[in-house]
C-alpha atoms as a PDB file:
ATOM      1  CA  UNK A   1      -7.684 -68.136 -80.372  1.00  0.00           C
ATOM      2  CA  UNK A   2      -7.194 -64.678 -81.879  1.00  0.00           C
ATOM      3  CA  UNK A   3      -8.404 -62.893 -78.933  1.00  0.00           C
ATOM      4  CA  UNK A   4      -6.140 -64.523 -76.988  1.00  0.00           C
ATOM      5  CA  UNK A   5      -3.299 -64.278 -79.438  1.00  0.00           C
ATOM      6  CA  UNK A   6      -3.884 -60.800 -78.858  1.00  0.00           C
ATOM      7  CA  UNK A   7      -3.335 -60.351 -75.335  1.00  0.00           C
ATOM      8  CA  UNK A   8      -0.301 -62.312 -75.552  1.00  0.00           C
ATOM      9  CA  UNK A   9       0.927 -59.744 -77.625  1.00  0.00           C
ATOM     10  CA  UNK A  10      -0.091 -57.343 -75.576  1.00  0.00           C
ATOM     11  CA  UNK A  11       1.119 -58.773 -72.588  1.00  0.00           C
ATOM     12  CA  UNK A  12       4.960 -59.171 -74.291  1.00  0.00           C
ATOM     13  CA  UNK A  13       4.499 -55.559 -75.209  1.00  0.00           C
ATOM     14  CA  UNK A  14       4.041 -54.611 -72.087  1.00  0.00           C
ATOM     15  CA  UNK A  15       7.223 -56.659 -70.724  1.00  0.00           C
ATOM     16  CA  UNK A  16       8.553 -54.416 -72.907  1.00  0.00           C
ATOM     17  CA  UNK A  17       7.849 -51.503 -71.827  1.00  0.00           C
ATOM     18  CA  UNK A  18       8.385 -52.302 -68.428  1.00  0.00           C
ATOM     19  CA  UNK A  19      11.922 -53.509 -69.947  1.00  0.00           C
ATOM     20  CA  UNK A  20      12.572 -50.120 -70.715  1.00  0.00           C
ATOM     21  CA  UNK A  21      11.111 -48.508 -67.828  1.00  0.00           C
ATOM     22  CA  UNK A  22      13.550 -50.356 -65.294  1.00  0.00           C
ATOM     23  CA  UNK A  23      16.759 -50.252 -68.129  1.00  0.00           C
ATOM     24  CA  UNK A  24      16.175 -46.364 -69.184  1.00  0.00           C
ATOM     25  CA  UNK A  25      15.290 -44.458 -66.151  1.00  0.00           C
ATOM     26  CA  UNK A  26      15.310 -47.151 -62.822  1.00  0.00           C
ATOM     27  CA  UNK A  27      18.506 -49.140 -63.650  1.00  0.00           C
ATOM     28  CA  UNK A  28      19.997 -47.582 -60.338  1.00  0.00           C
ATOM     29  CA  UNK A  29      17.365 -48.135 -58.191  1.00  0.00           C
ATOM     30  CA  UNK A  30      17.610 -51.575 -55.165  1.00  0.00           C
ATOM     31  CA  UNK A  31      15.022 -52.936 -56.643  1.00  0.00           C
ATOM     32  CA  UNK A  32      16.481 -52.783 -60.139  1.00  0.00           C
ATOM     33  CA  UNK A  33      19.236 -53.647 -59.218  1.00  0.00           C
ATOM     34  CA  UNK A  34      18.298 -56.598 -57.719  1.00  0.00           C
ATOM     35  CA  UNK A  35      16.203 -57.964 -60.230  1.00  0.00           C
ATOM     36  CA  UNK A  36      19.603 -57.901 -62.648  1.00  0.00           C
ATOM     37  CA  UNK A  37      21.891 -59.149 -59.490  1.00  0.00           C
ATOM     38  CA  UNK A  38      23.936 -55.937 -60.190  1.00  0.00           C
ATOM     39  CA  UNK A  39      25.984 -54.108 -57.374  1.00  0.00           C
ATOM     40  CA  UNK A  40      25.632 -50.310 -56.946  1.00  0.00           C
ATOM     41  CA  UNK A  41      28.764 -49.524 -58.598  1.00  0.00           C
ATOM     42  CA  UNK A  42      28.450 -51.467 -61.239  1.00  0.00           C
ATOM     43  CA  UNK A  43      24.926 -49.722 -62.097  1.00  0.00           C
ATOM     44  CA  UNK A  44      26.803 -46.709 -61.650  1.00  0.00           C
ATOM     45  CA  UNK A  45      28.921 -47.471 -64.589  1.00  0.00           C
ATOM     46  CA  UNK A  46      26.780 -48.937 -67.002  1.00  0.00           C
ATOM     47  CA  UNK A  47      23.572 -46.800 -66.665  1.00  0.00           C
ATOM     48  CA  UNK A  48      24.201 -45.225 -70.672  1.00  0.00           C
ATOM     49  CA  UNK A  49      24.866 -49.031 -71.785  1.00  0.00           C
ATOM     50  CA  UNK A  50      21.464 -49.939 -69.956  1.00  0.00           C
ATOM     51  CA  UNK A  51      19.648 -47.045 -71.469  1.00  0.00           C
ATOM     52  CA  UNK A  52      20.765 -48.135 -74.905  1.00  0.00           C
ATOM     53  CA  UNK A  53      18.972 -51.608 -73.954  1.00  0.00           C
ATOM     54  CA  UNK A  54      16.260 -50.067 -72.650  1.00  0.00           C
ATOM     55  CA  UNK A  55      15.573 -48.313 -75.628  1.00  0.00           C
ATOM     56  CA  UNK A  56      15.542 -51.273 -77.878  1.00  0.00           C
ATOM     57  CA  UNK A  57      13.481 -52.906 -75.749  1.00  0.00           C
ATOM     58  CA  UNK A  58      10.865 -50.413 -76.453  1.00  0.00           C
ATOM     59  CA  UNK A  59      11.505 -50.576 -80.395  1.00  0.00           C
ATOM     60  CA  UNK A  60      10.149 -54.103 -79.641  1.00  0.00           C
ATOM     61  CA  UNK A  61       7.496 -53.228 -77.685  1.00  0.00           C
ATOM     62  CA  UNK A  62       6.528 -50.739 -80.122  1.00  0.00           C
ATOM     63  CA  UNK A  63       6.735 -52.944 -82.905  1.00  0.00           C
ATOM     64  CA  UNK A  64       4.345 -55.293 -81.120  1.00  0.00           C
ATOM     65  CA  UNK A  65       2.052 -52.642 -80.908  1.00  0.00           C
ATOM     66  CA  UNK A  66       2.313 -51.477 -84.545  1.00  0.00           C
ATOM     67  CA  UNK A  67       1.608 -55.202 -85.120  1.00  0.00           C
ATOM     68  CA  UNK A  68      -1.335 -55.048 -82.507  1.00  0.00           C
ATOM     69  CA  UNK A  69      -3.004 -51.715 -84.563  1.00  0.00           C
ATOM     70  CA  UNK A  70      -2.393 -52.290 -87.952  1.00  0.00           C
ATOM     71  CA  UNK A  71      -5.643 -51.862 -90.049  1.00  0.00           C
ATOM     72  CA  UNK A  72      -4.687 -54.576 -92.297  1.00  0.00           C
ATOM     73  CA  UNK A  73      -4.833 -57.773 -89.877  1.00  0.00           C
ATOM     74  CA  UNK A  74      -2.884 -59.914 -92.134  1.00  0.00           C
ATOM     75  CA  UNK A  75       0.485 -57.011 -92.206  1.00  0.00           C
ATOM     76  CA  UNK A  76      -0.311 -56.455 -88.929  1.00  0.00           C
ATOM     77  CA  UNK A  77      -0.080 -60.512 -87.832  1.00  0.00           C
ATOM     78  CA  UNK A  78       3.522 -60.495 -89.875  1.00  0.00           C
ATOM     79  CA  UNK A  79       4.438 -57.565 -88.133  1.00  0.00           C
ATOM     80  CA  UNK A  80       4.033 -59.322 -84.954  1.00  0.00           C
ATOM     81  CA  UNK A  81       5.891 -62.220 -85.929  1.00  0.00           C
ATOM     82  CA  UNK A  82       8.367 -60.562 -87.194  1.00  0.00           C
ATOM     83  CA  UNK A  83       8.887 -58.626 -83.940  1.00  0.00           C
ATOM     84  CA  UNK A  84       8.132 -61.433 -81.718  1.00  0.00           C
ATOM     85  CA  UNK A  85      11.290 -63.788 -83.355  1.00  0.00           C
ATOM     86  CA  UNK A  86      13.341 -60.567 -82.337  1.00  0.00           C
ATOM     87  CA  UNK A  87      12.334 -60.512 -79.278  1.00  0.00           C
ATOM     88  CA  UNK A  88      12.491 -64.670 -78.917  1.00  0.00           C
ATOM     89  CA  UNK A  89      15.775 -64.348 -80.473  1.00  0.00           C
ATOM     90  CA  UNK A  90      16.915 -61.899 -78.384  1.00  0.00           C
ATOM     91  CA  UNK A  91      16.196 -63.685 -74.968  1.00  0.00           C
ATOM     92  CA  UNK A  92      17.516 -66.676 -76.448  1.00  0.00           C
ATOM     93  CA  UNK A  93      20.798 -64.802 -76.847  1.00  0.00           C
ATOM     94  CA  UNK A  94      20.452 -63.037 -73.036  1.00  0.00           C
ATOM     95  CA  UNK A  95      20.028 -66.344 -71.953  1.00  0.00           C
ATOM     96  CA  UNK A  96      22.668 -67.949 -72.707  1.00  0.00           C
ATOM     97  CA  UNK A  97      25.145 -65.291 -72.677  1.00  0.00           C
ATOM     98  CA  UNK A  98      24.449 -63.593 -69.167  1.00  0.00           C
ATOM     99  CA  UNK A  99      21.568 -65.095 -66.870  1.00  0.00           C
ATOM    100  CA  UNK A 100      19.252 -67.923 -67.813  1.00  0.00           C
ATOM    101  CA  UNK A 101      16.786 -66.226 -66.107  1.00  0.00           C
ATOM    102  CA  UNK A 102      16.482 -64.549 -69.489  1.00  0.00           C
ATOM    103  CA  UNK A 103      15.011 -67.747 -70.897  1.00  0.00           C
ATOM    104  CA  UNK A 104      12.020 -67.909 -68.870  1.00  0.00           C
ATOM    105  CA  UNK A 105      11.262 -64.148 -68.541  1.00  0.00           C
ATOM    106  CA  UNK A 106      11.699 -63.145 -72.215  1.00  0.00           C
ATOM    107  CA  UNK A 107      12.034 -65.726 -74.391  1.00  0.00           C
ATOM    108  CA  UNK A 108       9.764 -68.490 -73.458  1.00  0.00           C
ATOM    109  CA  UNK A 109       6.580 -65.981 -73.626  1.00  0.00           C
ATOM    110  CA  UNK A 110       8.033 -64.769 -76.686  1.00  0.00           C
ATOM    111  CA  UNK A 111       7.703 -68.232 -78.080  1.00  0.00           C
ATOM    112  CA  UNK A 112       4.536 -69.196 -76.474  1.00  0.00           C
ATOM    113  CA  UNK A 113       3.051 -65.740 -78.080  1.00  0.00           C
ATOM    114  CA  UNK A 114       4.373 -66.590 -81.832  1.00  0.00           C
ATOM    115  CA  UNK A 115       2.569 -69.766 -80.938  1.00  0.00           C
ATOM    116  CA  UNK A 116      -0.428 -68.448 -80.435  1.00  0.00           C
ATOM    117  CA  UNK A 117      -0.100 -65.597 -83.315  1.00  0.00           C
ATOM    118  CA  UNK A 118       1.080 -68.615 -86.001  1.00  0.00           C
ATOM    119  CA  UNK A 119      -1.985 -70.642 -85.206  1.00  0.00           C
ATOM    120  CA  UNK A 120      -4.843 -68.282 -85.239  1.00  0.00           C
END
């Protein structure tokens, strides 16, 4: 179970980053901008507040990591709770206050993951 654990962590890490990728530097783009059911104009307007998410996004993502490479397993396995209740937290919040799509893509993972981590 803690190998898997693991690449959960990993893998919501990784959403993460990707997160960050798309929100920081590709928030203009069609495909971007499809994936958040934005308009071109819109984009346009909000890339600095999309950056700003972006960025946190990758605070979680690198907290996950920390949590991931810690040479003390049992810090390391609070640091990844900790960060993974942010992050569950956080697409709670997205979720319910602009797509539910947010639900399934961020937060459900995120719960499934701290899951995982709590049990090992």
């Amino acid at each position: 179970m803690d190998v898997i654990a693991k690449i959960l962590v990993g893998l919501v890490a990784l959403e993460h980053v990707y997160i960050l990728y798309m929100e920081m530097f590709a928030w203009a783009t069609p495909r971007v901008r499809k994936s958040f059911g934005t308009t071109e104009a819109f984009a346009q307007e909000t890339k600095t507040l999309a950056a700003n998410q972006g960025l946190y996004n990758g605070f979680l993502a690198a907290g996950l990591i920390w949590g991931l490479l810690h040479p003390d397993a049992a810090v390391g396995e609070q640091v990844q709770i900790f960060f993974l209740a942010c992050v569950l937290v956080a697409g709670i919040y997205g979720g319910i206050s602009v797509k539910r799509r947010i639900l399934y893509v961020q937060a459900l993972p995120a719960l499934i993951t701290l899951i995982a981590v709590l049990l090992t």
